[in-house]
PDB file of N, CA and C in Angstrom:
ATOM      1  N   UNK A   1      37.385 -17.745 -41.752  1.00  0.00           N
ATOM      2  CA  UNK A   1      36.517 -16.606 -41.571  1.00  0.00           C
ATOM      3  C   UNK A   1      35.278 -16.708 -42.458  1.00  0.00           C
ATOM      4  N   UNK A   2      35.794 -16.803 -44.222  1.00  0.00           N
ATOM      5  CA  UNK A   2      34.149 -17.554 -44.580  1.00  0.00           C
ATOM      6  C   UNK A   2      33.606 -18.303 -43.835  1.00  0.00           C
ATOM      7  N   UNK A   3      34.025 -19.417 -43.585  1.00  0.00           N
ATOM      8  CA  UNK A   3      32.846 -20.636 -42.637  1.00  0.00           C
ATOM      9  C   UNK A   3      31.704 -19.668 -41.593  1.00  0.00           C
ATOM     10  N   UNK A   4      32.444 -18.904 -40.723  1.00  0.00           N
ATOM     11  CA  UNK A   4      31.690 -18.021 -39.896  1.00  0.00           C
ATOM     12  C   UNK A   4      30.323 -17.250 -40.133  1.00  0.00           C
ATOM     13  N   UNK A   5      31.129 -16.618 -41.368  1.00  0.00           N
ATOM     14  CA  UNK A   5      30.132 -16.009 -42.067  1.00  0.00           C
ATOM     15  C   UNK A   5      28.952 -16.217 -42.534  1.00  0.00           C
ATOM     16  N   UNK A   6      29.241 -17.885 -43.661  1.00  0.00           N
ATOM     17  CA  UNK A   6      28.452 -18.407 -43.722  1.00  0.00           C
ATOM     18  C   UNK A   6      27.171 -18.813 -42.970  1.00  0.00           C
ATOM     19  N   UNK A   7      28.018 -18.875 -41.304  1.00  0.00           N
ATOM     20  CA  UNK A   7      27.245 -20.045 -40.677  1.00  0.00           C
ATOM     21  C   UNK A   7      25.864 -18.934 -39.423  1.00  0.00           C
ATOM     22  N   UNK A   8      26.824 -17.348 -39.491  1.00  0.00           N
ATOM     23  CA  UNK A   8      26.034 -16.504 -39.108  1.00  0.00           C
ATOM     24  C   UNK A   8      24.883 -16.022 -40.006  1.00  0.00           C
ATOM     25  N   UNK A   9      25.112 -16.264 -40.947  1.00  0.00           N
ATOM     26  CA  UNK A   9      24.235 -15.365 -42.309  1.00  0.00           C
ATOM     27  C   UNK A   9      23.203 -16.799 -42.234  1.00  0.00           C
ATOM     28  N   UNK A  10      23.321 -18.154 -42.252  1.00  0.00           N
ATOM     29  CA  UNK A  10      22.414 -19.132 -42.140  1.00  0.00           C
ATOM     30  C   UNK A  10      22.150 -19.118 -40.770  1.00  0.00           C
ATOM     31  N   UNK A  11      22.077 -18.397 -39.624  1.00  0.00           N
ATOM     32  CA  UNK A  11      21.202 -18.860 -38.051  1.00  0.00           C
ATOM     33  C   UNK A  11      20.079 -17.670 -38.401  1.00  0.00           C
ATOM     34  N   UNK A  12      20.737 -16.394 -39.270  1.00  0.00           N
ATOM     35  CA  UNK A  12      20.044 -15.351 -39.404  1.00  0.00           C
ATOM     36  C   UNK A  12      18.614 -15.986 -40.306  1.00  0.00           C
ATOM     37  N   UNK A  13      19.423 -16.312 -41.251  1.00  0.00           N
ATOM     38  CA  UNK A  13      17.815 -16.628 -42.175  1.00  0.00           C
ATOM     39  C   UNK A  13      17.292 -17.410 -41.605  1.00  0.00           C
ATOM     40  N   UNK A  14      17.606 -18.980 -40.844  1.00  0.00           N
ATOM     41  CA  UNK A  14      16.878 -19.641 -40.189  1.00  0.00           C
ATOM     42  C   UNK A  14      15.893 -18.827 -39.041  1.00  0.00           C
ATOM     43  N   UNK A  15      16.309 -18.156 -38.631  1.00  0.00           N
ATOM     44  CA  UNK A  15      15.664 -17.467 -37.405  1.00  0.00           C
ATOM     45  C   UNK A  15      14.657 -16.513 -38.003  1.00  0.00           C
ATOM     46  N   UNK A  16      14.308 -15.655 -39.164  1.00  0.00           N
ATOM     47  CA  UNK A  16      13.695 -14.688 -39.662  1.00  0.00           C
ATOM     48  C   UNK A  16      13.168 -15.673 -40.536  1.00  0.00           C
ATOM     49  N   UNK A  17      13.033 -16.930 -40.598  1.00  0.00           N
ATOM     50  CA  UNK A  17      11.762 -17.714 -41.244  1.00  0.00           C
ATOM     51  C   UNK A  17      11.243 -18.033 -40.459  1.00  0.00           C
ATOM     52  N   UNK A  18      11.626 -18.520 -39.161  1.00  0.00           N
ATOM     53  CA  UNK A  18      11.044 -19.010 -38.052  1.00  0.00           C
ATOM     54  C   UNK A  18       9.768 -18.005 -37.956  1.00  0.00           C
ATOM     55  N   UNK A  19      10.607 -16.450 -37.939  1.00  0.00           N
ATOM     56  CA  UNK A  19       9.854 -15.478 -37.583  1.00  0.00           C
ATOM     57  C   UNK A  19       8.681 -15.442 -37.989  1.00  0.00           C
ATOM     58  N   UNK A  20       8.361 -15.412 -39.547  1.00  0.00           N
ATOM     59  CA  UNK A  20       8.048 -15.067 -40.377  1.00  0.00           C
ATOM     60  C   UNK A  20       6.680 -16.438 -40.238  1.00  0.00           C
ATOM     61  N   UNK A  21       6.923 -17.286 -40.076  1.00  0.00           N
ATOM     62  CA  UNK A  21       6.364 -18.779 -39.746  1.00  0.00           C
ATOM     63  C   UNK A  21       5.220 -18.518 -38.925  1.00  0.00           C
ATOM     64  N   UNK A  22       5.812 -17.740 -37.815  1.00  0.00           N
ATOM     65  CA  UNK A  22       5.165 -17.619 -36.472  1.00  0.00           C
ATOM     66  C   UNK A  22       3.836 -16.767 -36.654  1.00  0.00           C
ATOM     67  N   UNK A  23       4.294 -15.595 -37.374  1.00  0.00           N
ATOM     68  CA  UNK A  23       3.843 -14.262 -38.143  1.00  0.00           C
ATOM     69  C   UNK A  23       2.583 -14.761 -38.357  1.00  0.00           C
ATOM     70  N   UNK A  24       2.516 -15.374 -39.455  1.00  0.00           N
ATOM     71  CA  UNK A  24       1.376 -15.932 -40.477  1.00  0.00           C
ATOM     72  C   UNK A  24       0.806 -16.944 -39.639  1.00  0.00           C
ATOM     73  N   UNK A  25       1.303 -17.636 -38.708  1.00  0.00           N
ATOM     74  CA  UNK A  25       0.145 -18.492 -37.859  1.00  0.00           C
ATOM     75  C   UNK A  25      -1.346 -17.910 -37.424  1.00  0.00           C
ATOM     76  N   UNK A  26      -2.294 -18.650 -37.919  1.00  0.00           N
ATOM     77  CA  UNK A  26      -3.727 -17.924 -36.834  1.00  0.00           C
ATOM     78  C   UNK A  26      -3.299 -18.080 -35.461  1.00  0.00           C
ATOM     79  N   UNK A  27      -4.187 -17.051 -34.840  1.00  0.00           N
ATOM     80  CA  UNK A  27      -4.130 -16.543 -33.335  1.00  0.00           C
ATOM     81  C   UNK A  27      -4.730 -17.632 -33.050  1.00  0.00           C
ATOM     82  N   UNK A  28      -4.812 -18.394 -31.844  1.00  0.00           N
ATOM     83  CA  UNK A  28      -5.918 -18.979 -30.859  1.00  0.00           C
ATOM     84  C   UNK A  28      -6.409 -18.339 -30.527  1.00  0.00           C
ATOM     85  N   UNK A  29      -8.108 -18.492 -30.474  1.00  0.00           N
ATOM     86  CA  UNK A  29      -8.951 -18.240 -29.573  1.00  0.00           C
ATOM     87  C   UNK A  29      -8.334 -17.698 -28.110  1.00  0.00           C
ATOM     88  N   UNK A  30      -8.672 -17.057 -27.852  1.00  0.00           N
ATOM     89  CA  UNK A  30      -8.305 -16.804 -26.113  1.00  0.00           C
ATOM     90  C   UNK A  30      -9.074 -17.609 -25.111  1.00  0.00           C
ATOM     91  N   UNK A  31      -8.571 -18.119 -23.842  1.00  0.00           N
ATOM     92  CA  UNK A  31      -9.879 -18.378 -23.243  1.00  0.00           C
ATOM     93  C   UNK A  31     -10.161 -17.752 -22.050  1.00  0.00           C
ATOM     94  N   UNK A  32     -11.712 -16.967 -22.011  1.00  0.00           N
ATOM     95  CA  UNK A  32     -11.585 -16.478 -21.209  1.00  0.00           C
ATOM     96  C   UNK A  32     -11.848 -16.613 -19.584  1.00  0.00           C
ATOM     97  N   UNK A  33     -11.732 -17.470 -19.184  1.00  0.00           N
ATOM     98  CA  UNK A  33     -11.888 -18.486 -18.249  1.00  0.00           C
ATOM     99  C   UNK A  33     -13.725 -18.769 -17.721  1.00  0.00           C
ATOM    100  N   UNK A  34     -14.469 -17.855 -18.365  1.00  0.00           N
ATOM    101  CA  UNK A  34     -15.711 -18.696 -18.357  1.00  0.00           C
ATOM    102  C   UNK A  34     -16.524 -19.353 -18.999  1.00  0.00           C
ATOM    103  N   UNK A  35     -15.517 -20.354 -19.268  1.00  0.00           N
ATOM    104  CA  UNK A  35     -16.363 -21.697 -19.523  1.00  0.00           C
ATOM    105  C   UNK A  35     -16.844 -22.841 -18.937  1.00  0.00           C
ATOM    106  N   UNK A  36     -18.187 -23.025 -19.229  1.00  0.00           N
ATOM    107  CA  UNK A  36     -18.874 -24.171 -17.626  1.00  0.00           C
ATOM    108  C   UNK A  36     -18.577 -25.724 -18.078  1.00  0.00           C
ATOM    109  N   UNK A  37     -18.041 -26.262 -17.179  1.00  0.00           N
ATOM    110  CA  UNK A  37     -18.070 -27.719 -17.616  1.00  0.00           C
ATOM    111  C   UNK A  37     -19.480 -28.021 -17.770  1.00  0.00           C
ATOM    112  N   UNK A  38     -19.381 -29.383 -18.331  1.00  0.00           N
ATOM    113  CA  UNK A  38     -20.828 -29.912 -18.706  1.00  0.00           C
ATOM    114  C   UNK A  38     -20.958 -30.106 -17.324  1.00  0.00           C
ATOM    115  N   UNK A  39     -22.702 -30.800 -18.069  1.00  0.00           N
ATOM    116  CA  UNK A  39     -23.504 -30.979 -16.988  1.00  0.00           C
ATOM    117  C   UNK A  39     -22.969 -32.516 -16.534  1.00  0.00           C
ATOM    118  N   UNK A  40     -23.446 -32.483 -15.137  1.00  0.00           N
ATOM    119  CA  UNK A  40     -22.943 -33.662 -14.604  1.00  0.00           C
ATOM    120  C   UNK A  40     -21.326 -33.329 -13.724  1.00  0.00           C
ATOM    121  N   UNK A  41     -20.143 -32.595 -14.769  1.00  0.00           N
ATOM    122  CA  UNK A  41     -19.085 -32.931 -14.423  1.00  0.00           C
ATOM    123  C   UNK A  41     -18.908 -31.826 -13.649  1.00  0.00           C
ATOM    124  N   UNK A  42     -17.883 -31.829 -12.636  1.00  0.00           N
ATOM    125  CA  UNK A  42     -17.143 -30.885 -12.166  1.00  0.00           C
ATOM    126  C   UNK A  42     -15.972 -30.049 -12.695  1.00  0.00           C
ATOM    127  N   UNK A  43     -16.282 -28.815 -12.364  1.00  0.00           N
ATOM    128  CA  UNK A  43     -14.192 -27.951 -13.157  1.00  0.00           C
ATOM    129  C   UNK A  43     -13.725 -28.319 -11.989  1.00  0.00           C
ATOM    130  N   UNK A  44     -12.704 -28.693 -11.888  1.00  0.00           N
ATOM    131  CA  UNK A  44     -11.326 -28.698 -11.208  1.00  0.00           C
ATOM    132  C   UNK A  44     -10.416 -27.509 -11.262  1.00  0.00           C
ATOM    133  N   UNK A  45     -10.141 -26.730 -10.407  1.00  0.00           N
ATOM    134  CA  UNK A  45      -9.428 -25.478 -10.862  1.00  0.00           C
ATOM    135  C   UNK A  45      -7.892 -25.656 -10.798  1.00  0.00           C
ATOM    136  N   UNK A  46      -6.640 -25.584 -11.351  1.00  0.00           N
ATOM    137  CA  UNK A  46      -5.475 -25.956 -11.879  1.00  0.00           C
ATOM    138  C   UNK A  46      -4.863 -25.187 -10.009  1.00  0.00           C
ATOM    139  N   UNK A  47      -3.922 -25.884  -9.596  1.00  0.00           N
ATOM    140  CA  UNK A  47      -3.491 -25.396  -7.967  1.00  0.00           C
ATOM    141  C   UNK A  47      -2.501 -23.637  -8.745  1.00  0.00           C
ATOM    142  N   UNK A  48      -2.613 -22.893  -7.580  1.00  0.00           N
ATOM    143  CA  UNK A  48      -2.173 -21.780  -8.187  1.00  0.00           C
ATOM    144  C   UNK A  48      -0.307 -21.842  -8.328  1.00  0.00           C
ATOM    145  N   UNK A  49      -0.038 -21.207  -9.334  1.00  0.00           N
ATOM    146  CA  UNK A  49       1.458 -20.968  -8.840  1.00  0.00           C
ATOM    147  C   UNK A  49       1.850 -20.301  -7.531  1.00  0.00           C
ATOM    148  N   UNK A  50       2.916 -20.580  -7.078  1.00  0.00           N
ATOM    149  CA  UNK A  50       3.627 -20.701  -5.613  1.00  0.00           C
ATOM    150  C   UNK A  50       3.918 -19.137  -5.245  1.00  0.00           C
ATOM    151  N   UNK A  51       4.229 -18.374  -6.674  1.00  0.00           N
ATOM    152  CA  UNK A  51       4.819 -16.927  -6.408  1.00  0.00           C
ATOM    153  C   UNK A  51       3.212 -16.314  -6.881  1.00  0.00           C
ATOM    154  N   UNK A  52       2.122 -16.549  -7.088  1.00  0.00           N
ATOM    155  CA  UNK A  52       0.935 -16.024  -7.415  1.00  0.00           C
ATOM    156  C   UNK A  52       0.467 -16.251  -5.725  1.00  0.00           C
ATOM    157  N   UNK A  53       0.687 -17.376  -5.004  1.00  0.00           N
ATOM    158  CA  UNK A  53       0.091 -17.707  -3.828  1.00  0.00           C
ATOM    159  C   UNK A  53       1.008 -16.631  -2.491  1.00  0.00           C
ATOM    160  N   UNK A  54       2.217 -16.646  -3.270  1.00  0.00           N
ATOM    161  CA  UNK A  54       2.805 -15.884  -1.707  1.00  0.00           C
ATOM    162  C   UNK A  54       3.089 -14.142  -2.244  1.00  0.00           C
ATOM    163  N   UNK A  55       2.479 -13.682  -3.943  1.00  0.00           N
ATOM    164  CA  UNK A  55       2.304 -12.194  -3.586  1.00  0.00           C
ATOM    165  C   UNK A  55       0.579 -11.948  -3.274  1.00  0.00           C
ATOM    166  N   UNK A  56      -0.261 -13.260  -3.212  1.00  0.00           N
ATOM    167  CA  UNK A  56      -1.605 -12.569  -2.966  1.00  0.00           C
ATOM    168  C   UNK A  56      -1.475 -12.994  -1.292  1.00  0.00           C
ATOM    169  N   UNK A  57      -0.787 -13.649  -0.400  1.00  0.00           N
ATOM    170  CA  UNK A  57      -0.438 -13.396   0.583  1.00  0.00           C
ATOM    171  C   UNK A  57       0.727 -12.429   1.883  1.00  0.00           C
ATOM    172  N   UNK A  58       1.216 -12.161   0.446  1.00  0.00           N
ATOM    173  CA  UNK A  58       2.047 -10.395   0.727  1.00  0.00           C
ATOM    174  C   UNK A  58       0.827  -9.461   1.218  1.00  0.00           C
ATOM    175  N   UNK A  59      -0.066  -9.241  -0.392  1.00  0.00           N
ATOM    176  CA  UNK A  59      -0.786  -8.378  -0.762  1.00  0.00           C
ATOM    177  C   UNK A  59      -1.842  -8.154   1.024  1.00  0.00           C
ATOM    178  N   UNK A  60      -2.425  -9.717   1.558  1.00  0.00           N
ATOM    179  CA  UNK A  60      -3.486  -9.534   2.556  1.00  0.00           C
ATOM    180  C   UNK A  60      -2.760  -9.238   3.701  1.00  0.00           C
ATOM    181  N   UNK A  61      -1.569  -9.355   3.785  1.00  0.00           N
ATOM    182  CA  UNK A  61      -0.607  -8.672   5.129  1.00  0.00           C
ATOM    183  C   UNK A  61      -0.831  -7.261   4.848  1.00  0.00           C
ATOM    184  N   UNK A  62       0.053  -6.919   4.147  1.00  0.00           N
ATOM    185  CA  UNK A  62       0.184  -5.750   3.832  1.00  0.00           C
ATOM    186  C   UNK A  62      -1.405  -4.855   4.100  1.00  0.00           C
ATOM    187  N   UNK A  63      -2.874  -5.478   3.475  1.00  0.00           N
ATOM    188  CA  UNK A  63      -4.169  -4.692   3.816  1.00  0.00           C
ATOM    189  C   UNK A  63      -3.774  -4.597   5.049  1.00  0.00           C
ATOM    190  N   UNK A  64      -3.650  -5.553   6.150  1.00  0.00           N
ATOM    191  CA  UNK A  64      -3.901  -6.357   7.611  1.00  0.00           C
ATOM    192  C   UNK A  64      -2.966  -4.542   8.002  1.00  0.00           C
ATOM    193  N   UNK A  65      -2.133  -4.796   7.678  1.00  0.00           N
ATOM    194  CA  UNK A  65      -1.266  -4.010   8.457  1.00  0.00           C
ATOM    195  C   UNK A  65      -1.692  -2.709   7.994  1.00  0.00           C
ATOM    196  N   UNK A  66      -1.936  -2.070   7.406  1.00  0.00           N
ATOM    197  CA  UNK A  66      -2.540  -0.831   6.405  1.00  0.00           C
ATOM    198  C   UNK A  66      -3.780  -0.552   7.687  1.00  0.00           C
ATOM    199  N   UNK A  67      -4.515  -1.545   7.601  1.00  0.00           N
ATOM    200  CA  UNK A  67      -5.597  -1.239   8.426  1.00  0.00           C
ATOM    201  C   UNK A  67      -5.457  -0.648   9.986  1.00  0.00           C
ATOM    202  N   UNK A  68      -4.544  -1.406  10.811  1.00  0.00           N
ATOM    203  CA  UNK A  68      -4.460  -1.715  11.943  1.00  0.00           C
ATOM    204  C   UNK A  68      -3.737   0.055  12.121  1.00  0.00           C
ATOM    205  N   UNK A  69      -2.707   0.328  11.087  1.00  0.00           N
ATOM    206  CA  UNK A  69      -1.701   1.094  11.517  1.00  0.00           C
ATOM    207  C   UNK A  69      -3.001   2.667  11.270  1.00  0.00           C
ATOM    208  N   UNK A  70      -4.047   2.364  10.433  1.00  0.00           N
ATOM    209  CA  UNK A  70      -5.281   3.609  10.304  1.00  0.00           C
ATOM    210  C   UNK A  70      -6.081   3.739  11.546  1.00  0.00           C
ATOM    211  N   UNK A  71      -6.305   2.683  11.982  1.00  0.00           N
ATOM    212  CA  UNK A  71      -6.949   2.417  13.466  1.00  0.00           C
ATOM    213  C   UNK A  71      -6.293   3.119  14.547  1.00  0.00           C
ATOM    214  N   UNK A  72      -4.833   2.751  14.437  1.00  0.00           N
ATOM    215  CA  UNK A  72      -3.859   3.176  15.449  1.00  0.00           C
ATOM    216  C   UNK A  72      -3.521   4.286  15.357  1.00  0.00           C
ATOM    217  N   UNK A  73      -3.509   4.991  13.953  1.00  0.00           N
ATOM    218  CA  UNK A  73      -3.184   6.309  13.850  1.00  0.00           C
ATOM    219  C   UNK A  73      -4.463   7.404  14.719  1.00  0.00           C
ATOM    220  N   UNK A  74      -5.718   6.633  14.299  1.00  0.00           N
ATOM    221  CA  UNK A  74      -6.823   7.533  14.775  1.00  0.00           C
ATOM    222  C   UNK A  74      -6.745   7.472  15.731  1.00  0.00           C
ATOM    223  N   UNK A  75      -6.842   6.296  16.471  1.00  0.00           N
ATOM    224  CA  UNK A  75      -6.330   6.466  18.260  1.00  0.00           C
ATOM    225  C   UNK A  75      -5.537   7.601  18.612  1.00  0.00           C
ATOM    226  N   UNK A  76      -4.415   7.579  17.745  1.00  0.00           N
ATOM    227  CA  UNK A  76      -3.626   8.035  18.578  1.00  0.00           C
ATOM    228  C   UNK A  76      -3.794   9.884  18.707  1.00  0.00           C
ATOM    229  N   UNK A  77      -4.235   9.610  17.615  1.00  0.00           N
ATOM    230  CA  UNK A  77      -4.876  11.420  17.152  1.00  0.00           C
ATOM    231  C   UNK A  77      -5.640  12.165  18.354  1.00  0.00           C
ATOM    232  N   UNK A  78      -6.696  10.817  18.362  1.00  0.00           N
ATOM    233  CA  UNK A  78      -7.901  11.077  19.470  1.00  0.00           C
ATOM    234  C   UNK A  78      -6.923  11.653  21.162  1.00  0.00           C
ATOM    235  N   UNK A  79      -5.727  10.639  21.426  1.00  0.00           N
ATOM    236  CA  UNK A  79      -5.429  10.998  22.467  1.00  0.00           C
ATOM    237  C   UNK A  79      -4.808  11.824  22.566  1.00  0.00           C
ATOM    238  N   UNK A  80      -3.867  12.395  21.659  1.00  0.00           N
ATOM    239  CA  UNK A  80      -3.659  13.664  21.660  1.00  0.00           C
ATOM    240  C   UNK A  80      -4.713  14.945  22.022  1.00  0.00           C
ATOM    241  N   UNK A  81      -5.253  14.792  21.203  1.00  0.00           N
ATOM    242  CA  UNK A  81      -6.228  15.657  21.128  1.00  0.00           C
ATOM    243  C   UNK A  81      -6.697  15.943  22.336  1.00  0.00           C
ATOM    244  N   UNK A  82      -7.186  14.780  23.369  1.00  0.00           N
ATOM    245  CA  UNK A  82      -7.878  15.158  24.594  1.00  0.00           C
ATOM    246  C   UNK A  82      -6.795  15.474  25.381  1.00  0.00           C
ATOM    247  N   UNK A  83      -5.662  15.208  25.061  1.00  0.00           N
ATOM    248  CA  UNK A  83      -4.171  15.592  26.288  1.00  0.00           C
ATOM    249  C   UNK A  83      -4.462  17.149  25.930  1.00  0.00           C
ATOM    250  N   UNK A  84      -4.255  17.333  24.569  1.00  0.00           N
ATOM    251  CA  UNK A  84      -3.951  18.628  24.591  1.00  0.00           C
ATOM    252  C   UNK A  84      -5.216  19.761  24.691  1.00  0.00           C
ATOM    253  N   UNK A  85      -5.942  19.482  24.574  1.00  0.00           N
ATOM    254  CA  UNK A  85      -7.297  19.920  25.950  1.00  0.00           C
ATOM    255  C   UNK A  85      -7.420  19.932  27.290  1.00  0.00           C
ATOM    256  N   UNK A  86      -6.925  18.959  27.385  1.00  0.00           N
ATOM    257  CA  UNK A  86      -6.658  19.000  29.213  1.00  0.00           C
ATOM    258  C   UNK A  86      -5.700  19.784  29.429  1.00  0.00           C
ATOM    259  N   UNK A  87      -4.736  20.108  28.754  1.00  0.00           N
ATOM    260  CA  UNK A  87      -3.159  20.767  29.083  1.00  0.00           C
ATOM    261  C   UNK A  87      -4.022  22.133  28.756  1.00  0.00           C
ATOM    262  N   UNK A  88      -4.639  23.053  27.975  1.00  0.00           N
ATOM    263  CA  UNK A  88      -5.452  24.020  27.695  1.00  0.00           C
ATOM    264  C   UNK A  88      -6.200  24.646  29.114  1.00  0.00           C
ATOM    265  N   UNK A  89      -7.072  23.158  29.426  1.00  0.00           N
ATOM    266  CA  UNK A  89      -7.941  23.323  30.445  1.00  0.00           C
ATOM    267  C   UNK A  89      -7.231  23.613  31.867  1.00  0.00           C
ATOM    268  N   UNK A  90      -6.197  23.123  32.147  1.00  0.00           N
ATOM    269  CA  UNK A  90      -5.265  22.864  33.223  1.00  0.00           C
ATOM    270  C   UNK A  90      -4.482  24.551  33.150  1.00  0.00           C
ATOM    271  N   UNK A  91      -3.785  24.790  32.265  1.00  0.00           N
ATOM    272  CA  UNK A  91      -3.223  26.001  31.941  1.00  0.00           C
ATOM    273  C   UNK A  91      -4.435  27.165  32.445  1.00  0.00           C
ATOM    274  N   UNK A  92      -5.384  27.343  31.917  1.00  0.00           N
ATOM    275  CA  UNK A  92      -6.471  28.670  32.251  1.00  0.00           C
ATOM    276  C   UNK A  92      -6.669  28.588  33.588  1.00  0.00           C
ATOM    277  N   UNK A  93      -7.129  27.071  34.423  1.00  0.00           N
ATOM    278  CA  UNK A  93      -7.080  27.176  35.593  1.00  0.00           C
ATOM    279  C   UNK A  93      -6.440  27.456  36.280  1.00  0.00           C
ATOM    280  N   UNK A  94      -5.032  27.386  36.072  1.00  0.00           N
ATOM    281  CA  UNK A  94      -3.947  27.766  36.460  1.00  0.00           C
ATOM    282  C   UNK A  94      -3.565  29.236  36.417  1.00  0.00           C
ATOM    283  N   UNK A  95      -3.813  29.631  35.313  1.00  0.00           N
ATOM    284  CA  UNK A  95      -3.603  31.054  35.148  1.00  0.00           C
ATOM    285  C   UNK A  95      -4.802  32.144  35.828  1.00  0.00           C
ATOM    286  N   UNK A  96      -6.049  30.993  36.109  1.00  0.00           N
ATOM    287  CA  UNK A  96      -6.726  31.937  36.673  1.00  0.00           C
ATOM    288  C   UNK A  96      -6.414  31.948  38.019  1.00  0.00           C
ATOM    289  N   UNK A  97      -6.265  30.926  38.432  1.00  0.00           N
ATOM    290  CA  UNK A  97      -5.909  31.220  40.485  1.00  0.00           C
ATOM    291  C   UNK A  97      -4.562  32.061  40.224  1.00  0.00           C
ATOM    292  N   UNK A  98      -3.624  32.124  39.342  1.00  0.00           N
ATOM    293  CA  UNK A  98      -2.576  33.095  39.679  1.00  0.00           C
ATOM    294  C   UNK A  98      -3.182  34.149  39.903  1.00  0.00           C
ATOM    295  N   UNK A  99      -3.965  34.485  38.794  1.00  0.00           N
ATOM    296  CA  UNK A  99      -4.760  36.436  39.165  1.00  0.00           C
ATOM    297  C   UNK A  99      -5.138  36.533  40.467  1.00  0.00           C
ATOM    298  N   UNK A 100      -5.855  35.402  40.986  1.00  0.00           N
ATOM    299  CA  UNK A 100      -6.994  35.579  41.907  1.00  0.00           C
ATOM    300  C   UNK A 100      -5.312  35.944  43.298  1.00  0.00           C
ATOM    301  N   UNK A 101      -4.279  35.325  43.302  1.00  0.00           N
ATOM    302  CA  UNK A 101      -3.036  35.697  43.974  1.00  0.00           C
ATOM    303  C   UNK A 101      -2.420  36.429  44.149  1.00  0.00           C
ATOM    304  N   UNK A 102      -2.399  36.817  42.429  1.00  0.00           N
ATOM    305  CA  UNK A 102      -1.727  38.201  42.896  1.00  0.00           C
ATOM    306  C   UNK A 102      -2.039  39.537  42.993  1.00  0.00           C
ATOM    307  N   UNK A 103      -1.481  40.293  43.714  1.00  0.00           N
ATOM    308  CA  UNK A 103      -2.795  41.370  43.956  1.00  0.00           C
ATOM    309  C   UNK A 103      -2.384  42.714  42.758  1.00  0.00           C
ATOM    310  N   UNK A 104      -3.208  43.243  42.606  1.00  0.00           N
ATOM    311  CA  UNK A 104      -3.682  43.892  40.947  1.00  0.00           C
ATOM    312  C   UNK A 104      -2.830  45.078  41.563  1.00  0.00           C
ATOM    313  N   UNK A 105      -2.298  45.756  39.989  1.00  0.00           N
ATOM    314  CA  UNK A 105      -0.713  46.521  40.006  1.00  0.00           C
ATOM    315  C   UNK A 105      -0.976  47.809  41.071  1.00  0.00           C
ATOM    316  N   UNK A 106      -2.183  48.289  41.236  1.00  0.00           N
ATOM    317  CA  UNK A 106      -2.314  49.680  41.880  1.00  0.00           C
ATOM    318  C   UNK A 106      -1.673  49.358  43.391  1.00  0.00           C
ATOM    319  N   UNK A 107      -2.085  48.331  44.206  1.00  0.00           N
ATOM    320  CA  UNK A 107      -2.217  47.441  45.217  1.00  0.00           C
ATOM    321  C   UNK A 107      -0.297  47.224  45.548  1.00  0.00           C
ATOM    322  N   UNK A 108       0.228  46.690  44.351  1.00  0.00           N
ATOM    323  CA  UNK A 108       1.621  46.297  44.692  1.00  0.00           C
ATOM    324  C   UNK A 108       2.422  47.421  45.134  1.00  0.00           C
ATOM    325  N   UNK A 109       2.245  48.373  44.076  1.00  0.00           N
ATOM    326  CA  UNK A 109       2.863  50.066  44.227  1.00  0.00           C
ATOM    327  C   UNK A 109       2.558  50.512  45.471  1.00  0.00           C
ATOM    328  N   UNK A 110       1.545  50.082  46.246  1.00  0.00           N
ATOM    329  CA  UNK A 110       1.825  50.926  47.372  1.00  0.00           C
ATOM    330  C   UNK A 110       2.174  50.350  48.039  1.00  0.00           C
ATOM    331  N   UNK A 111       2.277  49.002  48.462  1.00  0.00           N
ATOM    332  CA  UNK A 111       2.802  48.256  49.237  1.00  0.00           C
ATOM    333  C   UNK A 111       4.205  48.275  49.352  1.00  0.00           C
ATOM    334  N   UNK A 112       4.757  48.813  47.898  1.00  0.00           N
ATOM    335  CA  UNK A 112       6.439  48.713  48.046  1.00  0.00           C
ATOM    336  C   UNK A 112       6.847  50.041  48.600  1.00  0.00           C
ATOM    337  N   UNK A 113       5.755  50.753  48.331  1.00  0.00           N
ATOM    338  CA  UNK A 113       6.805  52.233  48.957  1.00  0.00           C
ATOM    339  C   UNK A 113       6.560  52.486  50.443  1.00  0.00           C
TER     340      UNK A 113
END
């Protein structure tokens, strides 16, 4: 059980010098990716990672479809809209030749008696 002890209490200090190592290192510079190659040479740009390439090709589906389904929504708004105008327009006409049919209440009353 000493040995253990020992050997945990030494990964600990090894590891919290490490730390400590790291701590006190200067920062690098950052880079912020505009820097021009010289003159003469060309930059070469590094090929992208594979999961950077297929969520910025998620990302342009996803616009694609965003778009299409705003397009389609307005369509579909629009045709509503004129159905349910025509169904408006259709209804009054309708309701007006009924009047013009049936004959007005004074008219019925005497006819029934």
């Amino acid at each position: 059980m000493p040995i253990r002890l020992l050997q945990a209490s030494t990964a600990l200090a090894a590891g919290l010098l490490c730390a400590a190592s790291f701590a006190q290192a200067p920062a690098a510079p950052a880079d912020s990716g505009n820097t021009a190659a010289p003159a003469g040479m060309t930059q070469v740009e590094p090929p992208k990672d594979p999961l950077v390439q297929h969520r910025e090709a998620n990302k342009q589906a996803s616009d694609e479809y965003k778009a299409k389904k705003k397009a389609a929504s307005s369509t579909y708004k629009q045709d509503v809209k004129a159905a349910r105008q025509e169904k408006n327009t259709e209804k009054k006409a309708n309701n007006a030749a009924l009047k013009q049919e049936m004959p007005a209440d004074g008219q019925k009353q005497s006819q029934s008696q």
